[in-house]
Structures are given as structure tokens and as C-alpha cells.
N, C-alpha and C. Protein backbone atom coordinates (compact mmCIF):
# COMPACT_ATOMS: atom_id res chain seq x y z
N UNK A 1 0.85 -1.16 0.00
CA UNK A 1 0.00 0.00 0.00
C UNK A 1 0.90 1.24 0.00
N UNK A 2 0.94 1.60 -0.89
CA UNK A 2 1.92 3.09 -1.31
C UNK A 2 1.29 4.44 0.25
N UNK A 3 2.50 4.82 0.82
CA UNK A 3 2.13 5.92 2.07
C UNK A 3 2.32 6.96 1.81
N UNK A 4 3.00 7.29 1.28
CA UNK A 4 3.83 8.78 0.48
C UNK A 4 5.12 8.91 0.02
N UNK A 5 4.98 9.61 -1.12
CA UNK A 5 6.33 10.11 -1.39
C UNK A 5 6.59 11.27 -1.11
N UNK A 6 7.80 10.86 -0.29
CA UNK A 6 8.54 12.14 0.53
C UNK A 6 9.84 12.37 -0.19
N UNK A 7 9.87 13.37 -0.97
CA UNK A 7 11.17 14.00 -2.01
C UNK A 7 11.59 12.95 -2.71
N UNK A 8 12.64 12.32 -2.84
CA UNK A 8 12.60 11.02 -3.46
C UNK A 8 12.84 9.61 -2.91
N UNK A 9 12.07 9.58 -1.83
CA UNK A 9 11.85 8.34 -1.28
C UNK A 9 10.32 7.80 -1.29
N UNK A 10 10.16 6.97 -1.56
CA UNK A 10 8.78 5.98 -1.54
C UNK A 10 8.26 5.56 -0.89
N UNK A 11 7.59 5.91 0.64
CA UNK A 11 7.27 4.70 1.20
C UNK A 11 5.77 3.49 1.02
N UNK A 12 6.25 2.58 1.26
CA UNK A 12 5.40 1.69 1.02
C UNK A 12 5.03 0.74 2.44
N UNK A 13 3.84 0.66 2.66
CA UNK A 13 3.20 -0.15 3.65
C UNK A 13 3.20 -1.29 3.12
N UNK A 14 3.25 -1.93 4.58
CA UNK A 14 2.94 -3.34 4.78
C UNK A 14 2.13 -3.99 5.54
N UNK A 15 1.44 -5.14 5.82
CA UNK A 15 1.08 -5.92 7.19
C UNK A 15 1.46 -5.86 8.36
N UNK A 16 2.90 -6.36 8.51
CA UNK A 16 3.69 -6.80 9.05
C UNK A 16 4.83 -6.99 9.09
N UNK A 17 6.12 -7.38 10.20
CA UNK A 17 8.37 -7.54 10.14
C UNK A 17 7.95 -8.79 9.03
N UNK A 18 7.03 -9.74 8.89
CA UNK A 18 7.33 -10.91 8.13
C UNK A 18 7.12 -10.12 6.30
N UNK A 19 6.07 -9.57 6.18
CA UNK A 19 5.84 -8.88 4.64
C UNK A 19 6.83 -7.66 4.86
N UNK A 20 7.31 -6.97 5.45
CA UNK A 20 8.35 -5.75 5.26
C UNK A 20 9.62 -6.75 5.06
N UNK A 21 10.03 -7.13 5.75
CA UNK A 21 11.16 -8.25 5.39
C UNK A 21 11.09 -9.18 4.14
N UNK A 22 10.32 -9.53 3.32
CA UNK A 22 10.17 -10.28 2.22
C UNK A 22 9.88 -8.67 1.10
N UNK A 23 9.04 -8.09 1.20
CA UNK A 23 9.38 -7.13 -0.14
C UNK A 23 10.70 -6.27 -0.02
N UNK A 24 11.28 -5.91 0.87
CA UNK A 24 12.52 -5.37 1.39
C UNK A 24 13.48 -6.51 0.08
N UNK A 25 13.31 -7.35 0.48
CA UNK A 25 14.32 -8.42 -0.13
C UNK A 25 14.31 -8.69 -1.71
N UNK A 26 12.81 -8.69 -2.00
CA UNK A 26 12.30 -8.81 -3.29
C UNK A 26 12.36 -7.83 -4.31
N UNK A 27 11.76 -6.84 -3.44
CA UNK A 27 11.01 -6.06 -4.69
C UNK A 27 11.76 -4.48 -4.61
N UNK A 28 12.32 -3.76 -3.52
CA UNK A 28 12.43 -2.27 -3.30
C UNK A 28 13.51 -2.43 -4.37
N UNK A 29 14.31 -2.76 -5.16
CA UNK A 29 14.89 -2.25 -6.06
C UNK A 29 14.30 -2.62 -7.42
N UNK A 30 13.69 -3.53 -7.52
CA UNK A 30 12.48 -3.09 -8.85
C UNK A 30 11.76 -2.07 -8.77
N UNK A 31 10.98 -1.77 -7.39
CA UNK A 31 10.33 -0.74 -7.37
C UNK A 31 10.94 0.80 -7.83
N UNK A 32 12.26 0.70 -6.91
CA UNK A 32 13.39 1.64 -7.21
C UNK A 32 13.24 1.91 -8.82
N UNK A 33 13.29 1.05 -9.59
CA UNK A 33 13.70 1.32 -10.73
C UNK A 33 12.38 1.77 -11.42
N UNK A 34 11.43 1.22 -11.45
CA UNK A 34 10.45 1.32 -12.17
C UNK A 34 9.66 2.75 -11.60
N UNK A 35 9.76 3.44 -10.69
CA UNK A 35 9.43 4.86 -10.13
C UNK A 35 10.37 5.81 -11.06
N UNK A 36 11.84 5.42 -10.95
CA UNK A 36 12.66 6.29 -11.75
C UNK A 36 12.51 6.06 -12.38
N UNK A 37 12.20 5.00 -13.57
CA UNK A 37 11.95 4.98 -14.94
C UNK A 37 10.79 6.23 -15.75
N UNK A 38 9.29 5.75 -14.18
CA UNK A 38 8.36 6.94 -14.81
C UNK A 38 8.41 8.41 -14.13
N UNK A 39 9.34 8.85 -12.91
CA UNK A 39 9.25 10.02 -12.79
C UNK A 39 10.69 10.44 -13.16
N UNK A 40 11.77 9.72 -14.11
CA UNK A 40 12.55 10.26 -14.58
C UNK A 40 13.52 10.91 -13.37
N UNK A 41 13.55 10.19 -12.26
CA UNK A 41 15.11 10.80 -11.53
C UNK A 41 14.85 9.27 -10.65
N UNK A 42 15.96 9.43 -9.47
CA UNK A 42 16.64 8.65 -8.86
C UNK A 42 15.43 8.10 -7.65
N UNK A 43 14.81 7.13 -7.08
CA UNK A 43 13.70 7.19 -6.35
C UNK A 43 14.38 6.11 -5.31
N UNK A 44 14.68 6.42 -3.94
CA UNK A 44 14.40 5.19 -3.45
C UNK A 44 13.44 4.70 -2.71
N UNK A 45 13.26 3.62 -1.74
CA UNK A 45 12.21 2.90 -1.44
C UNK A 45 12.31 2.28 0.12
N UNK A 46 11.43 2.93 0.76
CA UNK A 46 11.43 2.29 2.32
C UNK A 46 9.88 1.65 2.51
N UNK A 47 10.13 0.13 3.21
CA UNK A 47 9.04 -0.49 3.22
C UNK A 47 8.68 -0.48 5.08
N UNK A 48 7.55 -0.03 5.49
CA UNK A 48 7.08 0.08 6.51
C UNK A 48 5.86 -0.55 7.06
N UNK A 49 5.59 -0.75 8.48
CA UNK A 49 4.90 -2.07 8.81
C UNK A 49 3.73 -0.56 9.13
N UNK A 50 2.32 -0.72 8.49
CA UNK A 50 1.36 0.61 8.44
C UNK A 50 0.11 -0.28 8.81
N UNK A 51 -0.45 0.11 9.95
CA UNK A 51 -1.63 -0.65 10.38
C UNK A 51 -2.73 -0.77 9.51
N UNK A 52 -3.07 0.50 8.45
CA UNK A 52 -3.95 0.72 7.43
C UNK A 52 -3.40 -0.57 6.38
N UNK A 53 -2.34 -1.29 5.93
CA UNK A 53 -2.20 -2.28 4.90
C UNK A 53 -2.27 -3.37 5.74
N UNK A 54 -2.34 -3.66 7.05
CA UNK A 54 -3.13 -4.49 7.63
C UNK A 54 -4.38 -5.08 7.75
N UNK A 55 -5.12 -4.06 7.52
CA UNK A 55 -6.70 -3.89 7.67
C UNK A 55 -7.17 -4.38 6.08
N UNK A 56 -6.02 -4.06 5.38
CA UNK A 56 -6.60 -4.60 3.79
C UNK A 56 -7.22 -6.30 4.26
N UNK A 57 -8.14 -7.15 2.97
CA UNK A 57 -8.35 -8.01 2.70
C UNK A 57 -7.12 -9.05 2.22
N UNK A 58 -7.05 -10.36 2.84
CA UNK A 58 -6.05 -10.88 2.42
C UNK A 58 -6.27 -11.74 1.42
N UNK A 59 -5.18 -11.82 0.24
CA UNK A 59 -5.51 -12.52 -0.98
C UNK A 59 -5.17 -13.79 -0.83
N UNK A 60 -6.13 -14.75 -1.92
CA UNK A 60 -6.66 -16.04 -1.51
C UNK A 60 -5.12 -16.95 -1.20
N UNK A 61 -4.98 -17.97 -1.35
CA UNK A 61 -3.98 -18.80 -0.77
C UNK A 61 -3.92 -19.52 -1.90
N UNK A 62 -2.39 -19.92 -2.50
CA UNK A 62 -1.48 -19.88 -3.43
C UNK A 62 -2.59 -21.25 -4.60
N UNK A 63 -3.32 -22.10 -3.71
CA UNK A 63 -3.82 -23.38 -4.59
C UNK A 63 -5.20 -22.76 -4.95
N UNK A 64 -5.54 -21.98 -4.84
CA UNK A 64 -7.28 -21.39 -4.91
C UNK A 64 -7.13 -20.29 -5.92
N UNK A 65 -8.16 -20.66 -6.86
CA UNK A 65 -8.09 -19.86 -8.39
C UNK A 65 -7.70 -18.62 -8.29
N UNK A 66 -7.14 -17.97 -9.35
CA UNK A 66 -6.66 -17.07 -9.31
C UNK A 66 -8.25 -15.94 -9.60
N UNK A 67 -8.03 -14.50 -8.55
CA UNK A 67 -8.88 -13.80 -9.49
C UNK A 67 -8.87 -13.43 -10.77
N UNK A 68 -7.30 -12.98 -11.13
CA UNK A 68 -6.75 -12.14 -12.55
C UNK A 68 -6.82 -14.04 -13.74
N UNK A 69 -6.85 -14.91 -13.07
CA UNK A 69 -7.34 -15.71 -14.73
C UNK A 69 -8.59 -15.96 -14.74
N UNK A 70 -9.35 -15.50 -13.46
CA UNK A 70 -10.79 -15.72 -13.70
C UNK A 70 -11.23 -14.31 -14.95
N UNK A 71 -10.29 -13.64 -14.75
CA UNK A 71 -10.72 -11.55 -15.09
C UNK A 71 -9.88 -11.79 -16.81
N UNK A 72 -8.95 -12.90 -17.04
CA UNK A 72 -8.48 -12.61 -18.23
C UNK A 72 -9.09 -13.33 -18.99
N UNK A 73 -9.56 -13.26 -20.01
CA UNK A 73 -10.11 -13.85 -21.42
C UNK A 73 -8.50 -14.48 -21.49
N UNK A 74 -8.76 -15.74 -21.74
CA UNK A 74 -8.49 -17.32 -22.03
C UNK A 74 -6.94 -17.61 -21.31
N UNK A 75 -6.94 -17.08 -19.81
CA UNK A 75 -6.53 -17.17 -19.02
C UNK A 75 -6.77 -18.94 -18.44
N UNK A 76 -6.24 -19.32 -17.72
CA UNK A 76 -6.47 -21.47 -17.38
C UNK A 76 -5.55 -21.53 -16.29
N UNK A 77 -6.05 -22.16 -15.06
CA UNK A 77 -5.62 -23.07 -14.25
C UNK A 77 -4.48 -23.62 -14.69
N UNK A 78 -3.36 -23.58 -13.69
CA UNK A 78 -2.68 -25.39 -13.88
C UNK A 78 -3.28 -26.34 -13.48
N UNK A 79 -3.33 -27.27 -14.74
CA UNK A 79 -4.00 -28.46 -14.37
C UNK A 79 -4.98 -28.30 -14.72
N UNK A 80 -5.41 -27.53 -15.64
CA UNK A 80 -7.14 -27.51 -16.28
C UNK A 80 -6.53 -28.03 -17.85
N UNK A 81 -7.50 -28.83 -17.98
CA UNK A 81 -7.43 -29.32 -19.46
C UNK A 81 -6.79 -28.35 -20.52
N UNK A 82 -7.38 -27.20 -20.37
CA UNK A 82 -6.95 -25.55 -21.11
C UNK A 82 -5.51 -25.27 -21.12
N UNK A 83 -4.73 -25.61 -19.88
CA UNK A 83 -3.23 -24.71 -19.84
C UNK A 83 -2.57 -25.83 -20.20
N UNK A 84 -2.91 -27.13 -19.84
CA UNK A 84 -1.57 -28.11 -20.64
C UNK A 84 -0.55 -28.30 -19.91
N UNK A 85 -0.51 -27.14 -18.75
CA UNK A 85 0.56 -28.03 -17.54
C UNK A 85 0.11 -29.17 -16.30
N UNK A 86 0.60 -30.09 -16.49
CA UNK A 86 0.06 -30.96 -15.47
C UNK A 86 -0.18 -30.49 -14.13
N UNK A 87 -1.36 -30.64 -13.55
CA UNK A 87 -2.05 -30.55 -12.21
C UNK A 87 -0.73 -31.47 -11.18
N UNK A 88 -0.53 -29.90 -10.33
CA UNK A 88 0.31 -30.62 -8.99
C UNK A 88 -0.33 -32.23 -8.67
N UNK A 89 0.76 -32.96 -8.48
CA UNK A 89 1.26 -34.37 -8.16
C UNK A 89 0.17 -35.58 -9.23
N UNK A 90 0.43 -34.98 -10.70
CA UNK A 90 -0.61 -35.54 -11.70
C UNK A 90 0.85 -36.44 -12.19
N UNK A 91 0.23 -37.82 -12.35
CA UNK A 91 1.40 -38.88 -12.54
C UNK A 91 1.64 -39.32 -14.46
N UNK A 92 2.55 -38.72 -14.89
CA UNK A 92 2.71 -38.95 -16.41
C UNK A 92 1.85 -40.64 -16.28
N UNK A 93 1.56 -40.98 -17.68
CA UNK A 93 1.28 -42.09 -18.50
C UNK A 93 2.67 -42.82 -19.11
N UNK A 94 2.63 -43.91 -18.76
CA UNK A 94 3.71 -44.90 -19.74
C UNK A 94 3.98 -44.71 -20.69
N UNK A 95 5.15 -44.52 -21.22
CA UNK A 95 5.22 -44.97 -22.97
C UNK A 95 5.26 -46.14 -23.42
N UNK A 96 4.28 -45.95 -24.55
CA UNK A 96 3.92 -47.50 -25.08
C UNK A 96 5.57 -48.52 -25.33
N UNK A 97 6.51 -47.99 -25.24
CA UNK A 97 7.44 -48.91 -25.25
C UNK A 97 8.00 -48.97 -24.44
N UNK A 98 7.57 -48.77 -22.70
CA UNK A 98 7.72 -49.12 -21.46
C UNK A 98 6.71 -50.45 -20.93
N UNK A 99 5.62 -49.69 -21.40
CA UNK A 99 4.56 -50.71 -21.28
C UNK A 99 4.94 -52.33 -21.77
N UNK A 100 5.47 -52.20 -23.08
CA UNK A 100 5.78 -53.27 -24.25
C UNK A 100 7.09 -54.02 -23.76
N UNK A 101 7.87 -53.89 -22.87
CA UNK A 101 9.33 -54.00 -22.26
C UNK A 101 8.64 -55.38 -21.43
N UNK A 102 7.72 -54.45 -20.74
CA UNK A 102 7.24 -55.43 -19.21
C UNK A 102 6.36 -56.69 -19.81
């Protein structure tokens, strides 16, 4: 949750030391970059634990459909007939000249 930009620093809210500590690690220098990219100078980025990005809604849990492929036209599940990547712990089929061995 973006808090303000103060001259050229960014701050950005969080939940919580566990989410300030993981985007800290991840993301403040993408962010870094992609601020300076669109306001054209040097931006950096402090991530802070803000009771208001607490109070947000928490997004669903990593095995439960996505909203954004429910929202994209011909967007698919893994593991839906549609995307073609096998469904977590989906067991390949034999090849017929494994089968033919035994």
C-alpha cells in the first residue's frame, strides 16, 4: 500500500516484520527502478509495517483460483485441461514402449 512520497523516497506499507522483510528483499529495487523509470530521476524505497495495509483483505492462498485468470479472457488453471501443464502431483502415462518392455 503506497504511504507517500517524501522528495525522493517511496514509502510503502505493509502488514507486518514478516511482509516488510520479504518485499525489502524482493522487490524495493524493482520498485526503485520502475518509479525512476516513470518520474525520470533517482527514487528510493522504504518499506514500513502501516496498520492501514493491515486492515486490507487478504488474498486467496497460493492453490485457490486465481482472481486475474478468472478476469483474463483465455486465461487457465494449472491443471485444467486448457493450460496443458500438469495438475500438482498428476502422474505422467507410460510410454507405449515401457509398457511393451514389461
Amino acid at each position: 500500500m503506497p504511504v507517500a512520497l517524501d522528495d525522493t523516497i517511496f514509502v510503502l506499507g505493509v502488514a507486518n516484520d514478516f511482509a516488510r522483510e520479504w518485499v525489502e528483499k524482493r522487490f524495493t529495487g524493482k520498485v526503485s527502478e520502475a518509479l525512476g523509470a516513470v518520474l525520470g530521476l533517482e527514487v528510493g524505497v522504504r518499506v514500513v509495517v502501516d496498520e492501514r495495509a493491515a486492515a486490507l483483505p487478504v488474498a486467496p492462498a497460493s492453490g485457490a483460483p486465481s482472481d486475474a485468470a478468472a478476469a483474463t479472457p483465455g486465461a487457465t488453471e494449472p491443471g485444467s485441461p486448457e493450460s496443458g501443464a500438469p495438475a500438482a502431483g498428476a502422474q505422467r502415462p507410460q510410454s507405449a514402449a515401457r509398457r511393451e518392455r514389461r
